[in-house]
N, C-alpha and C. Protein backbone atom coordinates (compact mmCIF):
# COMPACT_ATOMS: atom_id res chain seq x y z
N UNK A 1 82.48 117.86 147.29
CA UNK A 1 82.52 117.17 146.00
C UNK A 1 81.15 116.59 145.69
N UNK A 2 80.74 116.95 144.30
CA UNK A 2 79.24 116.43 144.53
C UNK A 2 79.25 115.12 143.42
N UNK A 3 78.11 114.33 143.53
CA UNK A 3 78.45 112.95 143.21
C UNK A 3 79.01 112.62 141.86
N UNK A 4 78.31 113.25 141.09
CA UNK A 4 79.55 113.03 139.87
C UNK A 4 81.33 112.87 139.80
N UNK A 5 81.82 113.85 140.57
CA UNK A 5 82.90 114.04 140.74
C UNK A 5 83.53 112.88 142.06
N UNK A 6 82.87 112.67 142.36
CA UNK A 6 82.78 111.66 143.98
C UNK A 6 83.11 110.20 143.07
N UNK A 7 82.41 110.21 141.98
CA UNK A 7 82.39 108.79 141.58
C UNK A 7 83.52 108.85 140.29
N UNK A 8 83.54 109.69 139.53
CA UNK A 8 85.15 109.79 139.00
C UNK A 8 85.61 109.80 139.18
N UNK A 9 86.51 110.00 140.62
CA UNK A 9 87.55 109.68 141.66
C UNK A 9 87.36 108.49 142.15
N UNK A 10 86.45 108.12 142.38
CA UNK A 10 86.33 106.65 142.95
C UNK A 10 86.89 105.70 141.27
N UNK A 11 86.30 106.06 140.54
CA UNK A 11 86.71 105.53 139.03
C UNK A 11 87.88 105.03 138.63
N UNK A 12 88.71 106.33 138.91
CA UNK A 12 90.21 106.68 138.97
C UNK A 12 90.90 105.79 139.74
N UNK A 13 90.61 105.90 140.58
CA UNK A 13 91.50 105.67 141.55
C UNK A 13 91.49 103.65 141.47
N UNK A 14 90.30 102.94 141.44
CA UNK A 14 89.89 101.94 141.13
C UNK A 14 90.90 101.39 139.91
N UNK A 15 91.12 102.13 138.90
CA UNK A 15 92.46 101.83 137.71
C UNK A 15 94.08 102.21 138.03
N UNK A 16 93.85 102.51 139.44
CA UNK A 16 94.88 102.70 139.74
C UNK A 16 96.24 101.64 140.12
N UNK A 17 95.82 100.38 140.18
CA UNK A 17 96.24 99.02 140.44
C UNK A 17 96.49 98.51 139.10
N UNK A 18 95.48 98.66 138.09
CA UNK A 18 96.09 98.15 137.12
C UNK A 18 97.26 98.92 136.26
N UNK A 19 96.86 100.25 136.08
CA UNK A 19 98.01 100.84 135.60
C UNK A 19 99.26 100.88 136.23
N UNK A 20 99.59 100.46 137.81
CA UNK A 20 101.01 100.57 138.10
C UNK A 20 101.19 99.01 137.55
N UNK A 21 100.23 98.20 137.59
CA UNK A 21 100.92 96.53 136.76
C UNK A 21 101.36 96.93 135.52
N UNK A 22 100.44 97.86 134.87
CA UNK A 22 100.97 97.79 133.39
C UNK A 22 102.02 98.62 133.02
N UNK A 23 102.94 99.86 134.46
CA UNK A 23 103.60 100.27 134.07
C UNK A 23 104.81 99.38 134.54
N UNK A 24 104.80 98.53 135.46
CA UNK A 24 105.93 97.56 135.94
C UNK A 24 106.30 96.62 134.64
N UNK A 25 105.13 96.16 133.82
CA UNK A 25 105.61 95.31 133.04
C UNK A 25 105.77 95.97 131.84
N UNK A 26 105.92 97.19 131.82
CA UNK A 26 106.57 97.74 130.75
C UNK A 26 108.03 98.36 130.88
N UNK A 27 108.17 98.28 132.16
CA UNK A 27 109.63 98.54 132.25
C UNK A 27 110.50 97.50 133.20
N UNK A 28 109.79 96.45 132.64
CA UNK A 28 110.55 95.18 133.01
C UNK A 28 110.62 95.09 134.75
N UNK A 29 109.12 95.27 135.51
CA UNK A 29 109.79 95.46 137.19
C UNK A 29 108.75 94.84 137.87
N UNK A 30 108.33 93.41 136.65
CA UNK A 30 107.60 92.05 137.14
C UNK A 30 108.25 90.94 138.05
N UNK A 31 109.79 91.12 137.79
CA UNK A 31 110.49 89.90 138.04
C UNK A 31 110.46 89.12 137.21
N UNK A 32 111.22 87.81 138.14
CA UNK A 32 111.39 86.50 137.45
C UNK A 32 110.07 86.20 136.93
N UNK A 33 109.05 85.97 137.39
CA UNK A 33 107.72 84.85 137.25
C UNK A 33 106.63 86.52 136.75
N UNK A 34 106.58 87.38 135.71
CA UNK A 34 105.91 88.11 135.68
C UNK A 34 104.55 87.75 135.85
N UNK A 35 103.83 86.67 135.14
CA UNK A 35 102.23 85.88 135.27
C UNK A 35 102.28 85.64 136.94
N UNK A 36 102.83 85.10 137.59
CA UNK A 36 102.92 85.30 138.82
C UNK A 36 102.46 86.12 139.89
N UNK A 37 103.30 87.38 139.39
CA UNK A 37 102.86 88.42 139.71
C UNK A 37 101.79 89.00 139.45
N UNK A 38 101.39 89.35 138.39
CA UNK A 38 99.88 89.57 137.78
C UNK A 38 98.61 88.48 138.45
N UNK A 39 99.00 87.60 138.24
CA UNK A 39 97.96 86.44 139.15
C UNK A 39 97.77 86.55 140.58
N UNK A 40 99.10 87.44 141.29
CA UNK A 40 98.39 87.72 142.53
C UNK A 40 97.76 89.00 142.94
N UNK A 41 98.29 90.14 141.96
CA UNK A 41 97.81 91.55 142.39
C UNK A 41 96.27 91.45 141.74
N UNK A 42 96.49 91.11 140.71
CA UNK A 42 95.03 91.04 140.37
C UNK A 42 93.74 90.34 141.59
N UNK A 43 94.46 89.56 142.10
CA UNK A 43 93.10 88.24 143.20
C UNK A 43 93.52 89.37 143.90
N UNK A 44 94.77 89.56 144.19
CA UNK A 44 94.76 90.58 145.73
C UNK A 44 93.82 91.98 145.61
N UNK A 45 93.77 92.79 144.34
CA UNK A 45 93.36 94.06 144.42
C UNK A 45 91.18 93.22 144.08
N UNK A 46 91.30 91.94 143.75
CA UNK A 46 89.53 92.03 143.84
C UNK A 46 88.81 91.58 144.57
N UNK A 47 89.84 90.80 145.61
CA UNK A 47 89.36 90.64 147.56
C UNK A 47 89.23 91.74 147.94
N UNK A 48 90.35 92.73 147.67
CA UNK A 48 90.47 93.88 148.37
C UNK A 48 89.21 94.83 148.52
N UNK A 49 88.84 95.08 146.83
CA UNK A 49 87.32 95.70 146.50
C UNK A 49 86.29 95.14 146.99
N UNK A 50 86.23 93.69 146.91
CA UNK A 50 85.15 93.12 147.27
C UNK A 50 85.25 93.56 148.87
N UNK A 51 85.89 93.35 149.72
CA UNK A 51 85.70 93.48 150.93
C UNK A 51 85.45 95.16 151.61
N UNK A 52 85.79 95.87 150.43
CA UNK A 52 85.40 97.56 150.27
C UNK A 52 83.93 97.86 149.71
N UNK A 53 83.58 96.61 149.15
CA UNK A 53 82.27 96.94 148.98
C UNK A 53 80.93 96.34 150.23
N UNK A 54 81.58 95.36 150.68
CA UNK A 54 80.92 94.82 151.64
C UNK A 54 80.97 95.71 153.16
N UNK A 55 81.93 96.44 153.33
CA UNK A 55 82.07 97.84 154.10
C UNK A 55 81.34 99.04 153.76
N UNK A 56 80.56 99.19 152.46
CA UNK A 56 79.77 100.30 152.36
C UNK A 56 78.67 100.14 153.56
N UNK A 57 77.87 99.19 153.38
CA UNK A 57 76.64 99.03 153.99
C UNK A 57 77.21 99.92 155.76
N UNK A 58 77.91 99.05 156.40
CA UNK A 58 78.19 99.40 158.06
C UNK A 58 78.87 100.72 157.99
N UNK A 59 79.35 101.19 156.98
CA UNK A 59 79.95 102.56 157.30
C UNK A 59 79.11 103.71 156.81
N UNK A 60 77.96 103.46 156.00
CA UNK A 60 76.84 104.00 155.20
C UNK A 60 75.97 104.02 157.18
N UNK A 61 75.68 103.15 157.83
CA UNK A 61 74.81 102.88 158.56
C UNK A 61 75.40 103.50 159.58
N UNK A 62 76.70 103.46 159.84
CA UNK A 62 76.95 103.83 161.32
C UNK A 62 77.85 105.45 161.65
N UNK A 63 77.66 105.81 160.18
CA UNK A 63 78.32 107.34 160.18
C UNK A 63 77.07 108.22 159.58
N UNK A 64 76.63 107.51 159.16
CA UNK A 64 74.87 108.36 158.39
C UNK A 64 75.07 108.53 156.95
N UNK A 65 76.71 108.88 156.61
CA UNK A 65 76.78 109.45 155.44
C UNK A 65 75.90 108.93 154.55
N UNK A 66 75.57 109.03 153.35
CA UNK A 66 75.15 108.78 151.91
C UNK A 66 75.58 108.65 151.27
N UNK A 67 77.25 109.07 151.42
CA UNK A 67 77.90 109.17 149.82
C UNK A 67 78.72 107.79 149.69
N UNK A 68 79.25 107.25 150.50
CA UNK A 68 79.25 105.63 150.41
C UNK A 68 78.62 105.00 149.19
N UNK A 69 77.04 104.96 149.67
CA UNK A 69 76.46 103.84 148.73
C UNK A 69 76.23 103.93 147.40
N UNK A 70 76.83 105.53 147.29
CA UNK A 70 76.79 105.97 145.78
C UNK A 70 77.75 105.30 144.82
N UNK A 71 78.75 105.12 145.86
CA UNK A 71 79.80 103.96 145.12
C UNK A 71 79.98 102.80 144.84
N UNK A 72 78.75 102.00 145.82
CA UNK A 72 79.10 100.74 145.96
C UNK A 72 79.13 99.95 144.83
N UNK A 73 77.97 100.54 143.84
CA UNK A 73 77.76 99.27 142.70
C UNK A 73 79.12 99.45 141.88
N UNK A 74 80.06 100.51 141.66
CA UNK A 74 81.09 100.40 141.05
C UNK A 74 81.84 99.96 141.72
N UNK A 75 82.33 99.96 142.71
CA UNK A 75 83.18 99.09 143.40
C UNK A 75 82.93 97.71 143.36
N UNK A 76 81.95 97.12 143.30
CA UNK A 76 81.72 95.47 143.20
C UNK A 76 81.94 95.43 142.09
N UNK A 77 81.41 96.08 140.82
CA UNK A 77 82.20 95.89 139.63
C UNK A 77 83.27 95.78 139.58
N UNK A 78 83.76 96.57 139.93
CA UNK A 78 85.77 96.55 139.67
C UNK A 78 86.05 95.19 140.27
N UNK A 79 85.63 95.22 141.44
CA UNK A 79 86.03 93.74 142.15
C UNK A 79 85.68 92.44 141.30
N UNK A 80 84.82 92.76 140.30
CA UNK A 80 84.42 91.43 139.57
C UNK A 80 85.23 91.09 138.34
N UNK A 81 85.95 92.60 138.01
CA UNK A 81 86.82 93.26 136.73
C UNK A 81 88.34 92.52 137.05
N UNK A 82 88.21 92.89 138.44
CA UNK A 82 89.97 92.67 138.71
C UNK A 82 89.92 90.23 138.96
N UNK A 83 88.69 90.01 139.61
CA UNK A 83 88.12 89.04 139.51
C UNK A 83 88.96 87.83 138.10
N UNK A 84 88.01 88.88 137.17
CA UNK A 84 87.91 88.38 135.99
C UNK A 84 89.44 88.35 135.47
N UNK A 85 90.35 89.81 135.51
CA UNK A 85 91.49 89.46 134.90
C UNK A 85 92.16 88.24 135.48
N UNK A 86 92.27 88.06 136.56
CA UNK A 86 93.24 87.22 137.59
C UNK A 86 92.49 85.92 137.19
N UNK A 87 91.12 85.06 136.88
CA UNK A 87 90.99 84.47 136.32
C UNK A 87 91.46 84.24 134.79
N UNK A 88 91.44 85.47 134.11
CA UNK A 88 91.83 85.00 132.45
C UNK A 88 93.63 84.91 132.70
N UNK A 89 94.45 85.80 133.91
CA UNK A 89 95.87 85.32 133.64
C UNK A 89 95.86 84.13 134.09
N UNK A 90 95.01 83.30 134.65
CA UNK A 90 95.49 81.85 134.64
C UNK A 90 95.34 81.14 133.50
N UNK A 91 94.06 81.17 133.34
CA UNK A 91 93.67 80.42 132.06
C UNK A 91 94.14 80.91 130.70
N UNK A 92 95.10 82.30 130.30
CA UNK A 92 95.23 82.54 128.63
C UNK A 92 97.32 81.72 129.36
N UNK A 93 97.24 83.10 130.00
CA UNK A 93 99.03 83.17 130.47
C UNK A 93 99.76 82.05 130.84
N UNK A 94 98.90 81.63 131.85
CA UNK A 94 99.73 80.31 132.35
C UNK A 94 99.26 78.97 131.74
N UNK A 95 97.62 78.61 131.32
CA UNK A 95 97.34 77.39 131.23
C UNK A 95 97.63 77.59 129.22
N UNK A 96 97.67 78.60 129.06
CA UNK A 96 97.47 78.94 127.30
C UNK A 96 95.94 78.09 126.84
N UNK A 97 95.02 77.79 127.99
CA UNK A 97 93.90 77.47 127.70
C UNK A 97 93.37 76.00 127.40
N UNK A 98 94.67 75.02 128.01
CA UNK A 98 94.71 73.99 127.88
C UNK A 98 93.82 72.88 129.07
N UNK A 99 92.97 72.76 128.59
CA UNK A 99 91.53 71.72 128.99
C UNK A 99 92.27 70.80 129.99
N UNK A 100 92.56 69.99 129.43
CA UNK A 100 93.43 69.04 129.97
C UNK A 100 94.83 68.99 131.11
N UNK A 101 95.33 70.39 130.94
CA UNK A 101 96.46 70.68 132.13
C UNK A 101 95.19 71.70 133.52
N UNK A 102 94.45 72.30 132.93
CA UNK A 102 93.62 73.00 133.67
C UNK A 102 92.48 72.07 134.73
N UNK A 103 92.17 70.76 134.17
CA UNK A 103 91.32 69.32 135.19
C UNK A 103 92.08 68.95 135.73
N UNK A 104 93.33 68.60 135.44
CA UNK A 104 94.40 68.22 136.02
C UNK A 104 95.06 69.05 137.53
N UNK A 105 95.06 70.59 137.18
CA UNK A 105 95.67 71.48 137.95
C UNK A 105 94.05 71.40 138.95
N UNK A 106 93.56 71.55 138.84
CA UNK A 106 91.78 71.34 139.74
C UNK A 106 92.04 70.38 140.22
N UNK A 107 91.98 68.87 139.99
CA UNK A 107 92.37 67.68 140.60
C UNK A 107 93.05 67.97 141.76
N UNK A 108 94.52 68.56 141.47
CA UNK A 108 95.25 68.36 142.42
C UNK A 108 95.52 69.32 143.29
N UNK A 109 94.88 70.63 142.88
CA UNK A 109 94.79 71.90 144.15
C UNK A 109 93.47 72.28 144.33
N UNK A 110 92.66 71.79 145.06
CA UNK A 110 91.61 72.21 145.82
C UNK A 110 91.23 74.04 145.65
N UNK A 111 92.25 74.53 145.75
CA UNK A 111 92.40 75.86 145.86
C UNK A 111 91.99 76.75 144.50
N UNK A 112 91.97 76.27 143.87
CA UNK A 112 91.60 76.61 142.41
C UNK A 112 90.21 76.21 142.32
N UNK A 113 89.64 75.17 142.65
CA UNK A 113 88.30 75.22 142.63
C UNK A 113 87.16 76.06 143.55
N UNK A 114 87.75 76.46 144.51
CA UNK A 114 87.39 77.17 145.49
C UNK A 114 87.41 78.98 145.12
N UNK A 115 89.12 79.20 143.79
CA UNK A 115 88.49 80.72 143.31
C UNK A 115 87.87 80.18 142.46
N UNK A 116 87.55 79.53 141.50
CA UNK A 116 86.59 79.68 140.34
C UNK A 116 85.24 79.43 141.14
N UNK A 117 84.61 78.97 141.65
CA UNK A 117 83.43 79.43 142.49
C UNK A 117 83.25 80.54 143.17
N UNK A 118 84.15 81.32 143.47
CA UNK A 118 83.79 82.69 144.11
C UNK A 118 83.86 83.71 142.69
N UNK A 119 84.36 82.94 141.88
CA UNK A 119 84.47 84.04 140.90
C UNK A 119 82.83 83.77 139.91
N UNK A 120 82.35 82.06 139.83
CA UNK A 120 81.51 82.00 139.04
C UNK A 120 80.35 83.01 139.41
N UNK A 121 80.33 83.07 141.23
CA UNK A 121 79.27 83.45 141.87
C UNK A 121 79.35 84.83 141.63
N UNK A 122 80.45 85.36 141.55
CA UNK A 122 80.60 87.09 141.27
C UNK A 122 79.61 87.41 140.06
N UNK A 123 79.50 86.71 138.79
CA UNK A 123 78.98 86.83 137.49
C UNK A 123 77.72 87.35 137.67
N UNK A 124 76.90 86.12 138.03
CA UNK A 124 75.01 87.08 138.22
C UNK A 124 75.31 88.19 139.45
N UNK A 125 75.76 88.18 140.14
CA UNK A 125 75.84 90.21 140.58
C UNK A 125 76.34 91.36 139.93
N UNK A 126 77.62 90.63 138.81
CA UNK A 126 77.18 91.59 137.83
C UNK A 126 76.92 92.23 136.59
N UNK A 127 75.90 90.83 136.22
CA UNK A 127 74.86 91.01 135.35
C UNK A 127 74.06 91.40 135.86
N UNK A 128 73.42 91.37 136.92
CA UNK A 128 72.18 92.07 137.22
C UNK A 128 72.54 93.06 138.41
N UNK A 129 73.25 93.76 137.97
CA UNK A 129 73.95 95.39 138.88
C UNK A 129 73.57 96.30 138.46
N UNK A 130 72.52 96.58 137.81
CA UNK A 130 71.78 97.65 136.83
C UNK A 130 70.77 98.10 136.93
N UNK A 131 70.24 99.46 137.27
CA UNK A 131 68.29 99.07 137.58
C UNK A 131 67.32 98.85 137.09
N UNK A 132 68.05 98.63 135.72
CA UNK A 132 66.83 97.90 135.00
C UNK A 132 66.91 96.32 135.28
N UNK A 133 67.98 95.54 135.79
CA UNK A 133 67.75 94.39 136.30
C UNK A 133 67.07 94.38 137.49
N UNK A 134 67.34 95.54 138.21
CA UNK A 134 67.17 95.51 139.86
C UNK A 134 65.43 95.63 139.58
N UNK A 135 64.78 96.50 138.81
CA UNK A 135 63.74 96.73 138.34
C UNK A 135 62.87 95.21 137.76
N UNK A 136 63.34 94.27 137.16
CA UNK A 136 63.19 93.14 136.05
C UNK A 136 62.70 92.47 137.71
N UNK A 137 64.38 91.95 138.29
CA UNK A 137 63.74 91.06 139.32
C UNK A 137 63.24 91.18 140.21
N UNK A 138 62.80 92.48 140.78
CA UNK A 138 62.32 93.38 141.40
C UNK A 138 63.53 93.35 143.11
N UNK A 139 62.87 94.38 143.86
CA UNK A 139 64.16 94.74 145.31
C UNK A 139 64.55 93.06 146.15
N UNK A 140 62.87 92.54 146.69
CA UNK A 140 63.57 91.14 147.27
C UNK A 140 64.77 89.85 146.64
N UNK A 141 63.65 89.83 145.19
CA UNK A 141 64.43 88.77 144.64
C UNK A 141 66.08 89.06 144.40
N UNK A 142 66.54 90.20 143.89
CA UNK A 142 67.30 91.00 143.50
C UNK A 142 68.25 90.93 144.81
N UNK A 143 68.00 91.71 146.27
CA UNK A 143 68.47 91.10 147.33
C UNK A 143 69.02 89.50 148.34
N UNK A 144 68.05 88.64 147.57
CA UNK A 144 68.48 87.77 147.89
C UNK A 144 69.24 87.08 147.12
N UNK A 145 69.60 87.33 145.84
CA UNK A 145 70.45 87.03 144.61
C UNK A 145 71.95 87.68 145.26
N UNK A 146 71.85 88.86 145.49
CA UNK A 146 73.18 89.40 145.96
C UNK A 146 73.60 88.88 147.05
N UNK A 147 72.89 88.11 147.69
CA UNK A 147 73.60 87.60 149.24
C UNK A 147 74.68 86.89 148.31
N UNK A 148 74.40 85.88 147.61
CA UNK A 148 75.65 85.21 146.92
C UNK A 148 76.96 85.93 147.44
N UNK A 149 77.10 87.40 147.42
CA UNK A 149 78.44 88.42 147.56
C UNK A 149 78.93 87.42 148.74
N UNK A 150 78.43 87.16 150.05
CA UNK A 150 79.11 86.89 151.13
C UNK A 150 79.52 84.98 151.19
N UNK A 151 79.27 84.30 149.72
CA UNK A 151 79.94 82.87 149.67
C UNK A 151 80.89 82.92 148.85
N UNK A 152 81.04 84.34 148.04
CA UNK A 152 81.85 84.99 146.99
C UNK A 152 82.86 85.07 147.68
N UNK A 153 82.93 86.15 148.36
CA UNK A 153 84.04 86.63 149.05
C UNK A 153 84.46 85.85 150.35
N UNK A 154 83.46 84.51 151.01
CA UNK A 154 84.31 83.79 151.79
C UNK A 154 84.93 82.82 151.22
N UNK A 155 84.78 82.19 149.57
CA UNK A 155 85.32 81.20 148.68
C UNK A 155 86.44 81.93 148.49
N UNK A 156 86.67 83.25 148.22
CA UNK A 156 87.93 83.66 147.98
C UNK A 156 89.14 84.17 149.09
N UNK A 157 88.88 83.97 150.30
CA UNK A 157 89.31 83.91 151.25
C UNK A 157 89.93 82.57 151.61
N UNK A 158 89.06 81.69 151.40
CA UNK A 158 89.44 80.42 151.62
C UNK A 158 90.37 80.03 150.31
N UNK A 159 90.49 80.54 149.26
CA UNK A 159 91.11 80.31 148.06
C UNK A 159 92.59 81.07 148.26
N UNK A 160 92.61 82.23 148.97
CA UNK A 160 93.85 82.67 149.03
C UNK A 160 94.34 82.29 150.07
N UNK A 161 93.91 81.88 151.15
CA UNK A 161 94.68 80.79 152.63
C UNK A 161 94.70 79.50 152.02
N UNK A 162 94.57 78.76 151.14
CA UNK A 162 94.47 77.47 150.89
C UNK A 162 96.27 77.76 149.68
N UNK A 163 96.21 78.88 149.51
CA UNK A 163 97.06 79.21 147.98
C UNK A 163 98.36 79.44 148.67
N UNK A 164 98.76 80.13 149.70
CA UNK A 164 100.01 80.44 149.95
C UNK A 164 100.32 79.53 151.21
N UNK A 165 99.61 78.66 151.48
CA UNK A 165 99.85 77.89 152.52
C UNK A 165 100.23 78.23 153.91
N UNK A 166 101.87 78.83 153.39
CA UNK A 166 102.58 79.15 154.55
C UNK A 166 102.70 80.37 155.33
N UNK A 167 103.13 81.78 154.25
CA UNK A 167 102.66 82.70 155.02
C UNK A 167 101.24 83.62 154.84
N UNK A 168 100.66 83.38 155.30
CA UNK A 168 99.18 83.27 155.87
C UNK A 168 98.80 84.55 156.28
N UNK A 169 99.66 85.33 156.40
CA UNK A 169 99.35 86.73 157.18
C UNK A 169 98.16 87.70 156.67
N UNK A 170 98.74 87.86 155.13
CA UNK A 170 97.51 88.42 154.67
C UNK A 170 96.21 87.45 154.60
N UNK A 171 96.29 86.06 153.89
CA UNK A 171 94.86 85.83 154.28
C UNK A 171 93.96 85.97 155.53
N UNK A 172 94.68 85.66 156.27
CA UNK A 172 93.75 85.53 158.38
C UNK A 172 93.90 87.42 158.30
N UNK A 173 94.02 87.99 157.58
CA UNK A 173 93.87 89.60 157.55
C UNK A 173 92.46 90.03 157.19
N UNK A 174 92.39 89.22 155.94
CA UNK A 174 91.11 89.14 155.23
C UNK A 174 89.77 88.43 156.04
N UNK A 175 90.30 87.36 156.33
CA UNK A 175 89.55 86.29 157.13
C UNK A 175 88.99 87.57 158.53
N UNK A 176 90.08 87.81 159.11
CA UNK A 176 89.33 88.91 160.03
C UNK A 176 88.32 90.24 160.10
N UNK A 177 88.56 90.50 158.64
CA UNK A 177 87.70 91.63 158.19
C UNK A 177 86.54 91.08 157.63
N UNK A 178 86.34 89.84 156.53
CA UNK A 178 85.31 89.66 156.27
C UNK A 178 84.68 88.84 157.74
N UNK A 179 85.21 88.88 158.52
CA UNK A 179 84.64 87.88 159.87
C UNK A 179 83.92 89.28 160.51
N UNK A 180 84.50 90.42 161.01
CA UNK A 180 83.72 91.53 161.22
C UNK A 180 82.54 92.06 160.61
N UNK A 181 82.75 91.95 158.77
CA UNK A 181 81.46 92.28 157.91
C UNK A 181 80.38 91.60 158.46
N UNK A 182 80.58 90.26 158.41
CA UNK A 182 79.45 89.26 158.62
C UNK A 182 78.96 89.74 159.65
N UNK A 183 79.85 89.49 160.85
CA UNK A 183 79.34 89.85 162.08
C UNK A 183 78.29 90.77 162.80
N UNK A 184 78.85 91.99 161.81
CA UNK A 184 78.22 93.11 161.67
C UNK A 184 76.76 93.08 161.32
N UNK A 185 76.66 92.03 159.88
CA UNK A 185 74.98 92.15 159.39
C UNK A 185 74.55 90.99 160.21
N UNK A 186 74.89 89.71 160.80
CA UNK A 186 74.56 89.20 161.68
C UNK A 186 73.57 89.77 162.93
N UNK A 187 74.50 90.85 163.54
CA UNK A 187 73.81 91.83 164.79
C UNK A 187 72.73 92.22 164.45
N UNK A 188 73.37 92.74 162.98
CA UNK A 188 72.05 93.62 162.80
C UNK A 188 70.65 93.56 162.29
N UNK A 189 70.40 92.08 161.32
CA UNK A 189 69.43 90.94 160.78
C UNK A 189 69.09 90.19 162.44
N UNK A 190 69.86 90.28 163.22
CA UNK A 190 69.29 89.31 164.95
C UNK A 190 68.11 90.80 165.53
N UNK A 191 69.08 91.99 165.26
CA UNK A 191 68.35 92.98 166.33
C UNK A 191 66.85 93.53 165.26
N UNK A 192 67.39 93.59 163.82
CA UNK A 192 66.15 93.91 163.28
C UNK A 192 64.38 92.74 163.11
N UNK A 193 65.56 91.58 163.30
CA UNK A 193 64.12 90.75 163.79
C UNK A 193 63.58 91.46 165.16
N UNK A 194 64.57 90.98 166.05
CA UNK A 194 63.61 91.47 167.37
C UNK A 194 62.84 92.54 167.52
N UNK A 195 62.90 93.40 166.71
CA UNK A 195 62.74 94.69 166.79
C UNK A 195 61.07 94.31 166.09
N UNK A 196 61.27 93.36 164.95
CA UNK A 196 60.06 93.32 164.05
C UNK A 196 58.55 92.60 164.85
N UNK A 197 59.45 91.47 166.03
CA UNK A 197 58.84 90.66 166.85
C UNK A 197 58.07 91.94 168.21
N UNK A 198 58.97 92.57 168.53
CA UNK A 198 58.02 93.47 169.66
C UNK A 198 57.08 94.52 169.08
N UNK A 199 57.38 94.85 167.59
CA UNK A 199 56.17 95.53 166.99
C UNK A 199 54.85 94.21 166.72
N UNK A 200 54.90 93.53 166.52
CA UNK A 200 54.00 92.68 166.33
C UNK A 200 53.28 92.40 167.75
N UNK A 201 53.84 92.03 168.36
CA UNK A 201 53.68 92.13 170.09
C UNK A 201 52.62 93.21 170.44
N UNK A 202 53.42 94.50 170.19
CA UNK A 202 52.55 95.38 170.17
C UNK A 202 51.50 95.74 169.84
N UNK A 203 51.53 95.45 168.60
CA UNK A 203 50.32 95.58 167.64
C UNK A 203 48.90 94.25 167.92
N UNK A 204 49.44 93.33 168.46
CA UNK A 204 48.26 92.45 168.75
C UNK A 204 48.08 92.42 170.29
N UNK A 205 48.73 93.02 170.96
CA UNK A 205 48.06 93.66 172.53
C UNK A 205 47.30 95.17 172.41
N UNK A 206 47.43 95.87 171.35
CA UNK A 206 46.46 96.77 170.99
C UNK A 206 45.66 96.29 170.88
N UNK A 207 45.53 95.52 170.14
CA UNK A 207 44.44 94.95 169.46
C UNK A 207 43.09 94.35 170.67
């Protein structure tokens, strides 16, 4: 499959979450609490991406492939897409946009302030997901702007274990996978210093 076609399937398949929501709530198979429902598949399917995009890098690195990273910037999109709906069904559906029940609901669940910060932080990654941004702020600045992804996706981790309180299963699911991601660039930012330190080593005992 060559990349065009690689990434229209990835496309596809990415709308594939929302269209079974929109075919459930067209044939009435939301349940009782339909906003409910929508408020969680939505957070659930843009942890999910997000943590599929944070898996390009180690599976790009440790299988060789290439065709990974061809996807990644659409995949963090979607994750910011599905993000965004699950933020607007709180705020149109449930709060109807009301200022005052919405400080109130913040006040008293911690947990809500914790996704709207992983979600605010999602925003400048993707506004500037483009290469003419990547170009504007050039590769470092641009890189260190995207680290944001990993307070993103641990605010929303902590937002969905803070949210269901009790059964917990899927969050400490999440919690374990983004605990591996990290881990992962951890090793590998420890070994690529060292690596940078014995060339230097080198280079001034040549010397």
């Amino acid at each position: 499959m060559n990349a065009r076609w690689m990434k229209v399937a990835g496309f596809v398949l990415c709308l594939v979450p929302l269209g079974l929501l929109a075919v459930r709530g067209l044939t009435v198979g939301l349940g009782a609490n339909p906003i409910e429902v929508v408020t969680h598949q939505t957070g659930w399917w843009a942890l999910t991406l997000l943590m599929v995009t944070l898996g390009v890098t180690p599976v790009r690195r440790l299988s060789g492939w290439a065709w990974p990273i061809r996807l990644r910037r659409m995949l963090g999109l979607f994750a910011f897409f599905y993000a965004a709906l699950h933020f607007v069904t709180y705020l149109w559906l449930d709060k109807f946009f009301d200022l005052r029940d919405i400080l109130k609901d913040v006040g008293k669940r911690p947990f809500i302030t914790v996704g709207f910060t992983a979600f605010v932080l999602l925003i400048p990654l993707a506004v500037t997901s483009t290469r003419k941004m990547i170009a504007r702020l050039g590769g470092k600045r641009w890189q260190r702007l995207h680290r944001l992804v990993y307070v993103s996706a641990l605010a929303g981790v902590v937002h969905f274990l803070w949210l269901v309180k009790k059964d917990i299963d899927e969050p400490l699911m999440f919690m374990g996978v983004l605990a591996v991601l990290l881990g992962y660039r951890g090793v590998a930012w420890a070994w690529k210093a060292r690596v940078a330190v014995r060339q230097q080593r080198a280079a001034a005992g040549g010397d």
